[in-house]
PDB file of N, CA and C in Angstrom:
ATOM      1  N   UNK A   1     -23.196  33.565 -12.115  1.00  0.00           N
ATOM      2  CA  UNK A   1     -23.830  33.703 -13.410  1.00  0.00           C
ATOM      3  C   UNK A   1     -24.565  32.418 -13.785  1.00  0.00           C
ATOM      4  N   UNK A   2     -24.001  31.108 -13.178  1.00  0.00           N
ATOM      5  CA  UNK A   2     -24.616  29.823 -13.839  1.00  0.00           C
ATOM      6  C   UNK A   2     -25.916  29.983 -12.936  1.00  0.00           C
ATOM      7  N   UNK A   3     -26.110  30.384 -11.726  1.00  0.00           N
ATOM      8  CA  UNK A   3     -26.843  30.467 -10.856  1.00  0.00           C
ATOM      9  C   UNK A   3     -28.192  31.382 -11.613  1.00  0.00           C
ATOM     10  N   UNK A   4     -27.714  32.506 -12.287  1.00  0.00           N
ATOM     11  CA  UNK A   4     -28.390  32.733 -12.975  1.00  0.00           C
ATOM     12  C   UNK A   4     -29.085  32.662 -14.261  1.00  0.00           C
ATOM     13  N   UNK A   5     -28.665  31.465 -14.559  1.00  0.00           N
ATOM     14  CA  UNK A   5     -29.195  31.082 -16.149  1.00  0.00           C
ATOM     15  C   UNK A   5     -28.139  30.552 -17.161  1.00  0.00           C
ATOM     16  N   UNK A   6     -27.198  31.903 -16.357  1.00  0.00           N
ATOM     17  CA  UNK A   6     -26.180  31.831 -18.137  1.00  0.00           C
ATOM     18  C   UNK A   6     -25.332  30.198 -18.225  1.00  0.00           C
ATOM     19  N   UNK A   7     -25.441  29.997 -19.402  1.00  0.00           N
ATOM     20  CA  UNK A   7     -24.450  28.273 -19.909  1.00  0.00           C
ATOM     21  C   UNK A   7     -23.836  29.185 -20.772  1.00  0.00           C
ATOM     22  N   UNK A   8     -22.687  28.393 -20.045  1.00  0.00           N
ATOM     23  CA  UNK A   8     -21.377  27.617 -21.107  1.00  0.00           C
ATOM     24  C   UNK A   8     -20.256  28.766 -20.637  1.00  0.00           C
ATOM     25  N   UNK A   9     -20.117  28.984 -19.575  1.00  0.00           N
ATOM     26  CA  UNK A   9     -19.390  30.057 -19.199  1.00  0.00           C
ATOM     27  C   UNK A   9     -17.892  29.701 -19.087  1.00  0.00           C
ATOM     28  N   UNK A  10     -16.843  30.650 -20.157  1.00  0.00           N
ATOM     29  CA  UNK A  10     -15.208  30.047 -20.209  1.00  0.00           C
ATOM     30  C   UNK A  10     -14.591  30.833 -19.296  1.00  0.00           C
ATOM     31  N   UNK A  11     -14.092  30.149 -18.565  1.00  0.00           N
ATOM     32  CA  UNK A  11     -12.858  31.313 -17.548  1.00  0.00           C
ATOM     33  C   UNK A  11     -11.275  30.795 -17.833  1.00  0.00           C
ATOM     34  N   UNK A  12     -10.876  31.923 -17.991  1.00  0.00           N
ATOM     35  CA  UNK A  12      -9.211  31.530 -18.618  1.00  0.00           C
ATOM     36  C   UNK A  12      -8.118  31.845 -17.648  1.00  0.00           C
ATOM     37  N   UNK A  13      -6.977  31.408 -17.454  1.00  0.00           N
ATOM     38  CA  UNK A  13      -6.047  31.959 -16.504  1.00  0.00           C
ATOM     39  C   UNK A  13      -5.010  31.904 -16.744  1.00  0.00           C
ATOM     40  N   UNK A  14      -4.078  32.029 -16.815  1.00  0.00           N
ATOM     41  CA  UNK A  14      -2.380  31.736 -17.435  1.00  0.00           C
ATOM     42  C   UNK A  14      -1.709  31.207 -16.036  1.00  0.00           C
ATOM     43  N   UNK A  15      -2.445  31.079 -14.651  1.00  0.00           N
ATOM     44  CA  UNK A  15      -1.912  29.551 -13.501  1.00  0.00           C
ATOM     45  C   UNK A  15      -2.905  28.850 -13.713  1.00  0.00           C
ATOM     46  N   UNK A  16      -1.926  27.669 -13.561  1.00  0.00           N
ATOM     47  CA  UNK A  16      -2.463  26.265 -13.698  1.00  0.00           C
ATOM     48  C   UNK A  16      -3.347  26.367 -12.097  1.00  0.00           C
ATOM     49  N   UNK A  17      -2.988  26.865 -10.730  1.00  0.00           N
ATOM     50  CA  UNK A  17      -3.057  26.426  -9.547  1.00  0.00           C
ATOM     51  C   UNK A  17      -4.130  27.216 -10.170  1.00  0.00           C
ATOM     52  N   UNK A  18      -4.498  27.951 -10.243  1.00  0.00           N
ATOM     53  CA  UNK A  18      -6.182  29.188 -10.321  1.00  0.00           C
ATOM     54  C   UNK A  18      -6.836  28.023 -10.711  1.00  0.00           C
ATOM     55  N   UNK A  19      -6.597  27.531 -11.952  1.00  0.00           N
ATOM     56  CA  UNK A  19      -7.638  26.452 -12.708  1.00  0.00           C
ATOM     57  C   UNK A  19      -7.831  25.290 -11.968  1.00  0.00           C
ATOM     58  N   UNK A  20      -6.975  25.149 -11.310  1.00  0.00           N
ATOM     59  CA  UNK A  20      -7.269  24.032 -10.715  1.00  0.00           C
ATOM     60  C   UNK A  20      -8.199  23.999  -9.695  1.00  0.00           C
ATOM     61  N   UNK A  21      -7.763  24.527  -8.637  1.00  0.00           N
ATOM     62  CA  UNK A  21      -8.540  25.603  -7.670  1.00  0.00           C
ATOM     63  C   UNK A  21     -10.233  25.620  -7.928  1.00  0.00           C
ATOM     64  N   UNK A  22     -10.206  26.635  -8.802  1.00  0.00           N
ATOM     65  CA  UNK A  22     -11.477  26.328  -9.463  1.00  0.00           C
ATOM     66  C   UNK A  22     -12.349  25.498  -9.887  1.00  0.00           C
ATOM     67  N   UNK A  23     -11.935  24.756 -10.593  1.00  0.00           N
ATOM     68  CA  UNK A  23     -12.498  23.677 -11.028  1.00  0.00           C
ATOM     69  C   UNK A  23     -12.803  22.999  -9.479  1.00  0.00           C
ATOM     70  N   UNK A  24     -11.969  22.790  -8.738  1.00  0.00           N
ATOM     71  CA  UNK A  24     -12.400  21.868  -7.737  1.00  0.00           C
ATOM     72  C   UNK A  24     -13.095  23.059  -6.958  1.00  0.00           C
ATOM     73  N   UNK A  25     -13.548  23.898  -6.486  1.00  0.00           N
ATOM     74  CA  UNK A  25     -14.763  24.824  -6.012  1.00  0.00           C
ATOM     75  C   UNK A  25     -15.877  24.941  -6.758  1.00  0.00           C
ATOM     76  N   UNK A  26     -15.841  24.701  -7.777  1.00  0.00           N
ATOM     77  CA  UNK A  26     -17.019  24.620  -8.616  1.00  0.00           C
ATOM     78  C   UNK A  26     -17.352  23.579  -9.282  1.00  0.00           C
ATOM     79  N   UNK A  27     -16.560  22.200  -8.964  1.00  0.00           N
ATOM     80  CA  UNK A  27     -16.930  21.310  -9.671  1.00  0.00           C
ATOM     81  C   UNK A  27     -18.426  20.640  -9.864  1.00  0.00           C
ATOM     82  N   UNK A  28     -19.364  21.308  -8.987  1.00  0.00           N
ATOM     83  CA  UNK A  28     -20.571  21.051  -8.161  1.00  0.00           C
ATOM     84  C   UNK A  28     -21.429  22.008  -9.624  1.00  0.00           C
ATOM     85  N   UNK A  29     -20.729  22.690 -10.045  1.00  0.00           N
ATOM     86  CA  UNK A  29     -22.028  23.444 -11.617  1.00  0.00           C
ATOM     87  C   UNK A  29     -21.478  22.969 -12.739  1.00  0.00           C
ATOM     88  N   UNK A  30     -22.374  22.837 -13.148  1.00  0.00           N
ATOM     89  CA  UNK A  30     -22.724  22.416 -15.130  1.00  0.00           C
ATOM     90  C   UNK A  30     -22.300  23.745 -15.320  1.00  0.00           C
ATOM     91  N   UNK A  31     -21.651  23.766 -16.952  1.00  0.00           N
ATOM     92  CA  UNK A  31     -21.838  24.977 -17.917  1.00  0.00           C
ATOM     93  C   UNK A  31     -20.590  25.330 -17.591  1.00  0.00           C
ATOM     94  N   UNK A  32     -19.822  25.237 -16.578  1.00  0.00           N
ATOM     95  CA  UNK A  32     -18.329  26.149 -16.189  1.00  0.00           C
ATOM     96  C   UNK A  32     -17.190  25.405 -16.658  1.00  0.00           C
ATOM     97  N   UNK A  33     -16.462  25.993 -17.578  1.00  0.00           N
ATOM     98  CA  UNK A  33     -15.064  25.716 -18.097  1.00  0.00           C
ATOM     99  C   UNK A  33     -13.783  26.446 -17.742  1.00  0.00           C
ATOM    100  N   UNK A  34     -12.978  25.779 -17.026  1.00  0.00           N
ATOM    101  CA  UNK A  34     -11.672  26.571 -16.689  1.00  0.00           C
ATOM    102  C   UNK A  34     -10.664  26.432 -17.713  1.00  0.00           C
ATOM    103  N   UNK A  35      -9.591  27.442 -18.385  1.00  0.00           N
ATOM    104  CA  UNK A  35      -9.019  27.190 -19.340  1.00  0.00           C
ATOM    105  C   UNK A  35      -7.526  27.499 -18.925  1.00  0.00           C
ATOM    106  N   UNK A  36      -6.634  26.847 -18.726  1.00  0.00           N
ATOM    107  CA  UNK A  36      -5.342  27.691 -18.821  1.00  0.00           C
ATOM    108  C   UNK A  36      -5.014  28.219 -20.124  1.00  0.00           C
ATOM    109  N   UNK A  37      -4.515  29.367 -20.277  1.00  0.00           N
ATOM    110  CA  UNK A  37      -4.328  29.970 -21.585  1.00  0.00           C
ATOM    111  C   UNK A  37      -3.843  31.651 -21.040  1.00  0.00           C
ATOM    112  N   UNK A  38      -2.880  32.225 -21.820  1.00  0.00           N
ATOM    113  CA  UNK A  38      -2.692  33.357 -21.948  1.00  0.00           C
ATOM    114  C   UNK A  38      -3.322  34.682 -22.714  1.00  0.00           C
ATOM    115  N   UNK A  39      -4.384  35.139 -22.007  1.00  0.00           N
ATOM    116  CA  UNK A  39      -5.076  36.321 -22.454  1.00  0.00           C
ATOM    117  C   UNK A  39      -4.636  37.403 -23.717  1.00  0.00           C
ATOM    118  N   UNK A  40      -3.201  37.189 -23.876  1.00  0.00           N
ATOM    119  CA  UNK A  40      -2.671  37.944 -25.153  1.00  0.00           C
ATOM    120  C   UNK A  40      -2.685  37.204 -26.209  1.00  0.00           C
ATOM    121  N   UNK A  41      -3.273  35.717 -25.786  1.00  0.00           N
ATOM    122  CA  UNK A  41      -3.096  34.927 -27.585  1.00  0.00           C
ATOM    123  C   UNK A  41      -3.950  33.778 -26.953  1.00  0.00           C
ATOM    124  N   UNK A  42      -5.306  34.139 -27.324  1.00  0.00           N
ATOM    125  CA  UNK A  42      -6.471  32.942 -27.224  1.00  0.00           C
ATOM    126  C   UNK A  42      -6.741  32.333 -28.798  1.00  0.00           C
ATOM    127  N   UNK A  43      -5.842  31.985 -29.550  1.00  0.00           N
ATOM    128  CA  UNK A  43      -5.486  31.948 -30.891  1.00  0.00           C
ATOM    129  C   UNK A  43      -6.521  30.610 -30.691  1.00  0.00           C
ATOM    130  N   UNK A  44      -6.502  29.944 -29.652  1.00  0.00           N
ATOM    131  CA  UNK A  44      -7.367  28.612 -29.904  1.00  0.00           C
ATOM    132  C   UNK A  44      -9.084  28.650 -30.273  1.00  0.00           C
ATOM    133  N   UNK A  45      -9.526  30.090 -29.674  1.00  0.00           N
ATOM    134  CA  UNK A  45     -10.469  30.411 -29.956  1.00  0.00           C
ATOM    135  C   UNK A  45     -10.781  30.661 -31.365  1.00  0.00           C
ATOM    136  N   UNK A  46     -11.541  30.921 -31.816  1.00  0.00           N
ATOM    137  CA  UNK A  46     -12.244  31.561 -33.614  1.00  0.00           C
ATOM    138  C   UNK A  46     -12.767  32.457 -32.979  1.00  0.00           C
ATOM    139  N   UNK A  47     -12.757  33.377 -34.428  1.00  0.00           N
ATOM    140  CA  UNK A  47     -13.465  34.758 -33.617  1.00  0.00           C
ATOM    141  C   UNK A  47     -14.740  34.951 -33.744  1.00  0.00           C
ATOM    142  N   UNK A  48     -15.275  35.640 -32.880  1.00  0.00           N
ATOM    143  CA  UNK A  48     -16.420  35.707 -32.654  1.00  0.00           C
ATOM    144  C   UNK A  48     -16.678  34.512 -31.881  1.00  0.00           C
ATOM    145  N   UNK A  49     -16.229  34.236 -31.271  1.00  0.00           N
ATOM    146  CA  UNK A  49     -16.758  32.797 -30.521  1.00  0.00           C
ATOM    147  C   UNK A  49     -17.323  33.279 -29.308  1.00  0.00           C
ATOM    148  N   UNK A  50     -17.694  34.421 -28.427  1.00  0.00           N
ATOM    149  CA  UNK A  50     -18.375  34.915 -27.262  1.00  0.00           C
ATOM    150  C   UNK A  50     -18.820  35.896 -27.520  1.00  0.00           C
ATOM    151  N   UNK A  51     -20.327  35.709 -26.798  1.00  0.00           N
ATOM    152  CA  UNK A  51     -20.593  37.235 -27.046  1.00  0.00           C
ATOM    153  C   UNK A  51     -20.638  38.092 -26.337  1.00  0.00           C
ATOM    154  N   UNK A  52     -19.766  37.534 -24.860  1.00  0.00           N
ATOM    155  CA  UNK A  52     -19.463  38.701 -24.277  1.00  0.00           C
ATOM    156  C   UNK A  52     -18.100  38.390 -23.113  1.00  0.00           C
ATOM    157  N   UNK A  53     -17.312  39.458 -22.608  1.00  0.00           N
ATOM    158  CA  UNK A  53     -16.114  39.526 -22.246  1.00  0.00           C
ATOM    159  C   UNK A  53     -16.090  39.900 -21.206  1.00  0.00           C
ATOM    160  N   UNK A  54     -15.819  39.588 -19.701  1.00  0.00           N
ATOM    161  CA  UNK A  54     -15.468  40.194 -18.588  1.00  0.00           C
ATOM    162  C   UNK A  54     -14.254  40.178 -17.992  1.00  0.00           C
ATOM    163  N   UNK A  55     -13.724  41.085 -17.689  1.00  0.00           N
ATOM    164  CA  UNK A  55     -12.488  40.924 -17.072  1.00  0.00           C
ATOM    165  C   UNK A  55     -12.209  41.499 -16.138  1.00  0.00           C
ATOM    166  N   UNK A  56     -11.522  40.621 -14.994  1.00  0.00           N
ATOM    167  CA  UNK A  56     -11.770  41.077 -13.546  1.00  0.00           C
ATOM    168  C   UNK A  56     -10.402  41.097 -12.812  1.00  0.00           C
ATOM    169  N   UNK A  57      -9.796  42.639 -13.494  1.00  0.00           N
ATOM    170  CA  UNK A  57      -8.439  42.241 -13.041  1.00  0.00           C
ATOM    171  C   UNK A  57      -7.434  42.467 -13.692  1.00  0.00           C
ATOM    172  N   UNK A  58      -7.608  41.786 -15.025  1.00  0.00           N
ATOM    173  CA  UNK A  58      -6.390  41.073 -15.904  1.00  0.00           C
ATOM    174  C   UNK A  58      -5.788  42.138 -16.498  1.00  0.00           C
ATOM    175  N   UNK A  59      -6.447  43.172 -17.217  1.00  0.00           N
ATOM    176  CA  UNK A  59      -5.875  44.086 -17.975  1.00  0.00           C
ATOM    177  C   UNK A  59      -5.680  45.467 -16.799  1.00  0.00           C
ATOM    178  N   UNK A  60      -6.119  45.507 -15.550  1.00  0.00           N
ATOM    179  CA  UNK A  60      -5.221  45.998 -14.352  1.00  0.00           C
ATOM    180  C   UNK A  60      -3.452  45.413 -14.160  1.00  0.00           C
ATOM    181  N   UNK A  61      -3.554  44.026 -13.919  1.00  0.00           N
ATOM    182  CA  UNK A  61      -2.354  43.520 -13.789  1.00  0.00           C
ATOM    183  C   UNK A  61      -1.586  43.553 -14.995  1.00  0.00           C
ATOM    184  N   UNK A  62      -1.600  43.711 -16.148  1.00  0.00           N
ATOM    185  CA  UNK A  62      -0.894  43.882 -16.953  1.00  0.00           C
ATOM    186  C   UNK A  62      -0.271  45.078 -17.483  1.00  0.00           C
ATOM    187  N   UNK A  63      -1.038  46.335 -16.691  1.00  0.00           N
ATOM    188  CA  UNK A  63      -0.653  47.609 -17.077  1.00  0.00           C
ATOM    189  C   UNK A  63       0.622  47.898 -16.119  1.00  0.00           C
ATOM    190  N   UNK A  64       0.381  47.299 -15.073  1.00  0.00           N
ATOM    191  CA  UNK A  64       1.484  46.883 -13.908  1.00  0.00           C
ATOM    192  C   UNK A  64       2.876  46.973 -14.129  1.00  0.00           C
ATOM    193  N   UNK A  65       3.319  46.257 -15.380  1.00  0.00           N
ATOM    194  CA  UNK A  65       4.729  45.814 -15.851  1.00  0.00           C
ATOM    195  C   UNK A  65       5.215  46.650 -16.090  1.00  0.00           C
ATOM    196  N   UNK A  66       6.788  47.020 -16.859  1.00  0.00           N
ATOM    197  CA  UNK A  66       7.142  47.694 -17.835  1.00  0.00           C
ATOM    198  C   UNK A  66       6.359  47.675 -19.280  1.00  0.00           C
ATOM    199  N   UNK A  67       5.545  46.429 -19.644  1.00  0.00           N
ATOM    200  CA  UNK A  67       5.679  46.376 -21.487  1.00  0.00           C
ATOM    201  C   UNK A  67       4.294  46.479 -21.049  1.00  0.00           C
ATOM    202  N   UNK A  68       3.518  46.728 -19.904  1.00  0.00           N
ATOM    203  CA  UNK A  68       2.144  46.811 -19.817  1.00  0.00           C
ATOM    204  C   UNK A  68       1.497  47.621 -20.894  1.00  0.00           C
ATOM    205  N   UNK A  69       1.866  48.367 -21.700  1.00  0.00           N
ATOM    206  CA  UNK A  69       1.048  48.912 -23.319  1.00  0.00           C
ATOM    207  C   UNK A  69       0.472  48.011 -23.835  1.00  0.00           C
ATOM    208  N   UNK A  70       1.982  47.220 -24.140  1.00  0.00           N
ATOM    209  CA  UNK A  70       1.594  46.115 -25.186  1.00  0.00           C
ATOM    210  C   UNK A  70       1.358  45.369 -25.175  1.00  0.00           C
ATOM    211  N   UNK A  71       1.548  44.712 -23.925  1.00  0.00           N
ATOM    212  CA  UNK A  71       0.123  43.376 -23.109  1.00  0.00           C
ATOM    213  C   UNK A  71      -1.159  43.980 -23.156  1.00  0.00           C
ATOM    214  N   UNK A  72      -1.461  44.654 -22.893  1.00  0.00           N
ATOM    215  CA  UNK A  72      -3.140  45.586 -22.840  1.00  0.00           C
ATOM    216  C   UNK A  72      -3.567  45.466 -24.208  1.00  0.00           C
ATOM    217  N   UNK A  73      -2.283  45.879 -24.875  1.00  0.00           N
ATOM    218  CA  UNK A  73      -3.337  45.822 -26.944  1.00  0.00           C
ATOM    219  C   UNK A  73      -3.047  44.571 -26.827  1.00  0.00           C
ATOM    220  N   UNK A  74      -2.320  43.668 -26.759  1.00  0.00           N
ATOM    221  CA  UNK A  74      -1.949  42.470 -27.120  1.00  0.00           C
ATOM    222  C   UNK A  74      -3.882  41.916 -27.034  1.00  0.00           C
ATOM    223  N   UNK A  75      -3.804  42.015 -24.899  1.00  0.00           N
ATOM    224  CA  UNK A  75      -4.831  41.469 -24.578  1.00  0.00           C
ATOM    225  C   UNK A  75      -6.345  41.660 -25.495  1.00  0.00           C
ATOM    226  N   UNK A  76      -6.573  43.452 -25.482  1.00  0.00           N
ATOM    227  CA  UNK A  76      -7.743  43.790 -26.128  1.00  0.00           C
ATOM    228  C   UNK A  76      -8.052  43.682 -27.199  1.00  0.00           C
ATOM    229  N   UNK A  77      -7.019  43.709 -28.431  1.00  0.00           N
ATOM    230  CA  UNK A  77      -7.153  42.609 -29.663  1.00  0.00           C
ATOM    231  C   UNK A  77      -7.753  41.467 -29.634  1.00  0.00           C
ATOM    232  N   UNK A  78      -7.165  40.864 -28.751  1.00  0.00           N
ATOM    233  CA  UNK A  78      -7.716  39.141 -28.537  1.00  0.00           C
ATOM    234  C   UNK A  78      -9.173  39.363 -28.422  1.00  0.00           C
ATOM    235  N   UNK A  79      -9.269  40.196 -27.161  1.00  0.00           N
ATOM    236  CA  UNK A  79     -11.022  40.120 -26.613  1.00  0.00           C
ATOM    237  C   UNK A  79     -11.587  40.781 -28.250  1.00  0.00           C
ATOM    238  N   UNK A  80     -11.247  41.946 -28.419  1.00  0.00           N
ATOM    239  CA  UNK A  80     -12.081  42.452 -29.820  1.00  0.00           C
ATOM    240  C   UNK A  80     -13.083  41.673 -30.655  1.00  0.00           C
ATOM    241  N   UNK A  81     -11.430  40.706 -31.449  1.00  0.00           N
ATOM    242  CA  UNK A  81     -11.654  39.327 -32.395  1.00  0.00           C
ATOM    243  C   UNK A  81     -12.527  38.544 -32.262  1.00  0.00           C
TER     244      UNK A  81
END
């Protein structure tokens, strides 16, 4: 995506090793932010702070669990806000 234009792109993960990972594979682009943080409470954010949401995965793996319902609203609340 930076490749294509877009700045200021946040990627979030709840492992530290992902972020890390990352960051050092991409440390080579501007605009990319790795965040550790848990997708059911990005409380650090304000809302409306993106104007747009991709998720590649996350709300798959969370349906996974037993309480996977309420991780999924947990999660899609967050993104909503």
């Amino acid at each position: 995506m930076v490749d294509d234009g877009y700045q200021d792109i946040v990627s979030i993960d709840l492992s530290s090793v992902v972020i890390e990972a990352m960051q050092t594979k991409y440390s080579d682009k501007l605009g990319l932010k790795y965040i550790k943080m848990d997708v059911r409470d990005m409380s650090p954010f304000e809302s409306g702070s993106f104007d747009a949401v991709i998720d590649k995965g996350t709300l798959d793996s969370l349906m996974c669990c037993p309480s996977g319902i309420a991780n999924a609203t947990m999660m899609l609340k967050e993104v909503s806000r």
